[in-house]
N, C-alpha and C. Protein backbone atom coordinates (compact mmCIF):
# COMPACT_ATOMS: atom_id res chain seq x y z
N UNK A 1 -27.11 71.23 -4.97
CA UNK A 1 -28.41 71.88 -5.20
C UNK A 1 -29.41 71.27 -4.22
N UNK A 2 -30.04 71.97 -3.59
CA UNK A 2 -31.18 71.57 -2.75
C UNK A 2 -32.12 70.76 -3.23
N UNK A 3 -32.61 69.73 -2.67
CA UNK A 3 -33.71 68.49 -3.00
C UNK A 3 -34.95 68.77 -2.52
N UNK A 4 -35.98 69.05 -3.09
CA UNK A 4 -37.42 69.06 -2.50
C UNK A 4 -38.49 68.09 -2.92
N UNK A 5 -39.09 67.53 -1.84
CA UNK A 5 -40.66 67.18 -2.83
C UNK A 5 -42.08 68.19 -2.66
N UNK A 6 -42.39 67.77 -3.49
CA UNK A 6 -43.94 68.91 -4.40
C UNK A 6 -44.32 68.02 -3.98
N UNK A 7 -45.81 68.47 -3.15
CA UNK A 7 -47.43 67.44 -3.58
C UNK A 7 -48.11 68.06 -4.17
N UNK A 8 -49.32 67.46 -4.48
CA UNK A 8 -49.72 68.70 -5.61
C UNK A 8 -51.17 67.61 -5.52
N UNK A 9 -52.70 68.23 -5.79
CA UNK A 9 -53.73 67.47 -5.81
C UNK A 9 -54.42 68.19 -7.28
N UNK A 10 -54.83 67.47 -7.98
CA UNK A 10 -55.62 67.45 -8.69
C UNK A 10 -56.82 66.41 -8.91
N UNK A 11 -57.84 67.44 -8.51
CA UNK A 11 -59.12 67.10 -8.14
C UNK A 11 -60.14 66.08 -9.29
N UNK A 12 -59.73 66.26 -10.40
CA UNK A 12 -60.20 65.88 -11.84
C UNK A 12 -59.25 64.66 -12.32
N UNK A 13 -58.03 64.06 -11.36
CA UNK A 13 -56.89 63.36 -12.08
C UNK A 13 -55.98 63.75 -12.61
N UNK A 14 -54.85 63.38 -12.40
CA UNK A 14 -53.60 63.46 -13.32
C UNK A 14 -54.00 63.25 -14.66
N UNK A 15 -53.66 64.40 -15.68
CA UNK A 15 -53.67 64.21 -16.89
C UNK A 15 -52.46 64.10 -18.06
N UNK A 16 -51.90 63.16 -18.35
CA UNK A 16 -50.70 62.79 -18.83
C UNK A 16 -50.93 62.74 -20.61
N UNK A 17 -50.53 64.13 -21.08
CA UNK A 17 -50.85 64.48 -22.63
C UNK A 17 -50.20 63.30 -23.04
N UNK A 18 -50.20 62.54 -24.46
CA UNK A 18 -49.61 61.74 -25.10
C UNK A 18 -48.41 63.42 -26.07
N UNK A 19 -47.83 63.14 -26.65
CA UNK A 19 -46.74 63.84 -27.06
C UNK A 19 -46.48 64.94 -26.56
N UNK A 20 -45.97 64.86 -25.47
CA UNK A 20 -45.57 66.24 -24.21
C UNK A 20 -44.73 66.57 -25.50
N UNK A 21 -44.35 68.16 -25.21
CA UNK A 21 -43.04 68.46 -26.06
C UNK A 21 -42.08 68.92 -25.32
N UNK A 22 -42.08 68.84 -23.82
CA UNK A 22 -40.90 69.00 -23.10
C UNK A 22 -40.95 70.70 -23.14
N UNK A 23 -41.73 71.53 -22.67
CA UNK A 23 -42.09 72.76 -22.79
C UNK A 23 -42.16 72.92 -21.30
N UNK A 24 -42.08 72.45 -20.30
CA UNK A 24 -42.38 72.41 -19.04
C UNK A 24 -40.96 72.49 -18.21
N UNK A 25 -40.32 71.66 -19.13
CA UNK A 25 -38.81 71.58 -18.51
C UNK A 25 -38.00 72.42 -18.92
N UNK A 26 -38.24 73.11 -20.20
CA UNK A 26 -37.76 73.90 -20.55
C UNK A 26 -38.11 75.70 -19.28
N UNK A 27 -39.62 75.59 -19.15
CA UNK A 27 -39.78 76.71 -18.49
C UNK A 27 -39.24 76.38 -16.72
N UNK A 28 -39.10 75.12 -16.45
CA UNK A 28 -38.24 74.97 -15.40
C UNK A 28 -36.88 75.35 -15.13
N UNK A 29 -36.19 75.03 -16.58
CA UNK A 29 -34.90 75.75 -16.17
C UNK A 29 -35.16 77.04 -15.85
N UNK A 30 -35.04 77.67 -16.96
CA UNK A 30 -35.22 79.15 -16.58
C UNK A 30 -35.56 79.63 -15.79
N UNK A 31 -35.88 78.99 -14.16
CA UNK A 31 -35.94 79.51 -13.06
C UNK A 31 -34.97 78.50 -12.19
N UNK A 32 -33.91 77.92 -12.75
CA UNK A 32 -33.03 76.46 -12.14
C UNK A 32 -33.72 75.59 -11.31
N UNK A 33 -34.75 75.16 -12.32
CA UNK A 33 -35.77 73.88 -11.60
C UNK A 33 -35.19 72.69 -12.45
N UNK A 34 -35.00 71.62 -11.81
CA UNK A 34 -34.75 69.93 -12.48
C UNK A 34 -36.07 69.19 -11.90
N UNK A 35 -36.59 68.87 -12.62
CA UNK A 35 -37.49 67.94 -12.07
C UNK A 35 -37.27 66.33 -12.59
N UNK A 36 -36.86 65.93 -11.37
CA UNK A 36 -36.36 64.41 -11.28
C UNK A 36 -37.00 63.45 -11.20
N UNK A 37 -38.09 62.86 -10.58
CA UNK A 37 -39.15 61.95 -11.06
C UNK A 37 -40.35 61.99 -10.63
N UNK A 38 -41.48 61.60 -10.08
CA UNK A 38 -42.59 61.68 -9.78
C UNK A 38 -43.40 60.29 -9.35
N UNK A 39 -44.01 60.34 -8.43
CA UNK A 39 -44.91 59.07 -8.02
C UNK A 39 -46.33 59.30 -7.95
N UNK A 40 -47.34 59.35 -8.84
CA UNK A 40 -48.94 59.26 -8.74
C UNK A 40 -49.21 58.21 -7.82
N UNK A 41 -50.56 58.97 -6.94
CA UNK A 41 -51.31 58.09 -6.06
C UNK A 41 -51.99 57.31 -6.76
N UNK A 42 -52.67 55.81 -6.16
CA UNK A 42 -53.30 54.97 -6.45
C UNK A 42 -54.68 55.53 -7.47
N UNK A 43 -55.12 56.65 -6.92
CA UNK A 43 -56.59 57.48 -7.25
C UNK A 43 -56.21 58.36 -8.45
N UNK A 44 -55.14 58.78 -8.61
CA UNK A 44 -54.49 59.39 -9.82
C UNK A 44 -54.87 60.69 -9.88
N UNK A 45 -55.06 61.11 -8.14
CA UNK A 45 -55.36 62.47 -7.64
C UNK A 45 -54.14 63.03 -7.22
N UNK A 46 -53.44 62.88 -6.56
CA UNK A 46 -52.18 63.55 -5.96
C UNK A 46 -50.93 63.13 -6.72
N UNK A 47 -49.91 63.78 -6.93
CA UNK A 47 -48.87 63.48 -6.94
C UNK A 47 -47.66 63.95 -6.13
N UNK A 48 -46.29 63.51 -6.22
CA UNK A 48 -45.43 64.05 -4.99
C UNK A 48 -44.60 63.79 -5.91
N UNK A 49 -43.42 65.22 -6.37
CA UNK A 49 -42.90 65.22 -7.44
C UNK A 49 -41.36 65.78 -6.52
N UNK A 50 -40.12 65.13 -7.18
CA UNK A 50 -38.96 65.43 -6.56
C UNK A 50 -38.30 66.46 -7.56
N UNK A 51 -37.56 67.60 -6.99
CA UNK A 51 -37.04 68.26 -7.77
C UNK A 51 -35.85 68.61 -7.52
N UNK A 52 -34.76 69.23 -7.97
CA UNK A 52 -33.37 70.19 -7.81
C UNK A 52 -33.89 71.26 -7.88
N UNK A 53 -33.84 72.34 -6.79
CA UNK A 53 -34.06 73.81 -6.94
C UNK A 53 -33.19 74.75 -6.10
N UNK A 54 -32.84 75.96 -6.28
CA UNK A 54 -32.61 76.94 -5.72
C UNK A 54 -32.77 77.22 -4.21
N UNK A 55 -34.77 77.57 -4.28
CA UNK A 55 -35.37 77.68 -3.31
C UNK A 55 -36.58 77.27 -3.56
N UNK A 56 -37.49 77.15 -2.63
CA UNK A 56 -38.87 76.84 -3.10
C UNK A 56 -39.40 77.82 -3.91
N UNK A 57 -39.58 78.97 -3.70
CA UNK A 57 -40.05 80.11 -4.72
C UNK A 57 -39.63 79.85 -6.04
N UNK A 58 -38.24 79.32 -6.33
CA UNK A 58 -38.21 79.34 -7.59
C UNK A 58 -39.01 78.38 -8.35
N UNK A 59 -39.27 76.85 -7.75
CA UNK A 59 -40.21 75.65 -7.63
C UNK A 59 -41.64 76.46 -7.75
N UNK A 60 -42.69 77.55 -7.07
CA UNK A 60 -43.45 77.96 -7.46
C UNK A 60 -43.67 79.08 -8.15
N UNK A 61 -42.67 79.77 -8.85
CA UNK A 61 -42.59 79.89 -9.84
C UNK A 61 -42.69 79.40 -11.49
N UNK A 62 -42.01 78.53 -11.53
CA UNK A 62 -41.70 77.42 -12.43
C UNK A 62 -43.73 76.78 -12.85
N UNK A 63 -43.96 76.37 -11.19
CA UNK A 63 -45.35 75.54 -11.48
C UNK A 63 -46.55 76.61 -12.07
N UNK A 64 -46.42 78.22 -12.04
CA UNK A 64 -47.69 79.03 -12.20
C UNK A 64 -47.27 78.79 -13.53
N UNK A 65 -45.55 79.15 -14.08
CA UNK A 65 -45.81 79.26 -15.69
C UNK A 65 -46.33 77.98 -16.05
N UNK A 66 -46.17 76.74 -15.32
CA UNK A 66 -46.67 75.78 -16.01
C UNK A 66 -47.82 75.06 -15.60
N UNK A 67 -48.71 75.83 -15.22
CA UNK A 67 -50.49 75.82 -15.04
C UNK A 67 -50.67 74.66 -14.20
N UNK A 68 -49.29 74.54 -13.28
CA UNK A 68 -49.83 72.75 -12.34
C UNK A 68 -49.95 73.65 -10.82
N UNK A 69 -50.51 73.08 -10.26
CA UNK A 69 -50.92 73.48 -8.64
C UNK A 69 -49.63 72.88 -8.05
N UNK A 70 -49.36 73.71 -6.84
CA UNK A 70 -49.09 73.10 -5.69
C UNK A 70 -49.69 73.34 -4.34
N UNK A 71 -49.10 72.21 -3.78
CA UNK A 71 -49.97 72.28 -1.99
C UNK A 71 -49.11 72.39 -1.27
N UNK A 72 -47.62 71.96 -1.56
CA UNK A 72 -46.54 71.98 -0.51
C UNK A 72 -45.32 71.90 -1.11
N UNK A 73 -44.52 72.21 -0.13
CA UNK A 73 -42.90 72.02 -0.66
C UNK A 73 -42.37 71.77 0.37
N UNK A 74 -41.30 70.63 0.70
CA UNK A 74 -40.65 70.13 1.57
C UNK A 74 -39.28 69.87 0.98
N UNK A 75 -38.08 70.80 1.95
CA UNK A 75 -37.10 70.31 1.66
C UNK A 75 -36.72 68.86 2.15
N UNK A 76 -35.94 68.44 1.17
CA UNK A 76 -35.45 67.06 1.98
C UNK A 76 -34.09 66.98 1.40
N UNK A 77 -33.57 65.54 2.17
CA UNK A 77 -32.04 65.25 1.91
C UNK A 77 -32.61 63.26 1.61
N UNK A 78 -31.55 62.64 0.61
CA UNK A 78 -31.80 61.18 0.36
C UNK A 78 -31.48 60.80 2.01
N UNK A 79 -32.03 59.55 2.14
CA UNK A 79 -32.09 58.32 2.87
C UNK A 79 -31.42 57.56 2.33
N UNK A 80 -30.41 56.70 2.05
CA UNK A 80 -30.32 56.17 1.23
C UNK A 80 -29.59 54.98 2.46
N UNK A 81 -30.40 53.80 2.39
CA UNK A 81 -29.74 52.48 3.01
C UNK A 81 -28.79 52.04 2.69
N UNK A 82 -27.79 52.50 1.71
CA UNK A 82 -26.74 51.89 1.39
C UNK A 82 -25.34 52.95 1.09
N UNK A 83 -26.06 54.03 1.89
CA UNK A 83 -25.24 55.06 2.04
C UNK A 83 -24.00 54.65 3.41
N UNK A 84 -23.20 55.26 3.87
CA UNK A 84 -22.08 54.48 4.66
C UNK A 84 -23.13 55.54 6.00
N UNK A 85 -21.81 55.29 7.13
CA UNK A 85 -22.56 55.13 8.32
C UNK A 85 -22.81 56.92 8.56
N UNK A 86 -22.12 57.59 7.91
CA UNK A 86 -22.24 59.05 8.01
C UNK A 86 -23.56 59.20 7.87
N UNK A 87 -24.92 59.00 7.53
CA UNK A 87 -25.84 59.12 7.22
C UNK A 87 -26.52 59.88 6.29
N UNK A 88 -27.37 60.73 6.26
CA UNK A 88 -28.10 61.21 4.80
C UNK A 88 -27.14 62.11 3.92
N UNK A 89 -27.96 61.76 3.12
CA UNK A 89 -26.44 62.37 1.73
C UNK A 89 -27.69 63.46 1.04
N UNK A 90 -26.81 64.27 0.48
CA UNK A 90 -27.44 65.89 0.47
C UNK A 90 -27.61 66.04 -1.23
């Protein structure tokens, strides 16, 4: 499955509900979105969120049903330093 990262700005801060009910991931599948982890900026304005998807469309899809912005989508492949000499792993 293809690897992407999301950035995404929110102007007001990241807002992190206390008892999510996992309603987000649910409307992710249903367009074959995994969303795998996430790193907030220092300012708790941006984030850059890694996902499993299809294609990107299906990734902005997924984000309108679930009322989050995006600014970009970049496919990528791991880096991984301890991968053997073949290099990036997919």
């Amino acid at each position: 499955m293809p690897r992407y990262v999301v950035e995404r700005t929110f102007p007001e801060g990241v807002l992190i509900a206390s008892g999510w009910d996992g309603a987000a991931v649910e409307r992710n599948a249903e367009e074959g979105v995994t969303w795998i982890h996430s790193y907030v900026s220092e300012d708790q304005r941006r984030t850059f969120c890694v996902y499993h998807a299809p294609a990107p469309e299906a990734i902005r899809r997924a984000a309108e049903r679930n009322a989050i912005p995006v600014d970009r989508i970049t496919h990528v492949c791991v880096f991984d330093p301890y991968a053997d000499a073949r290099g990036a792993q997919r």
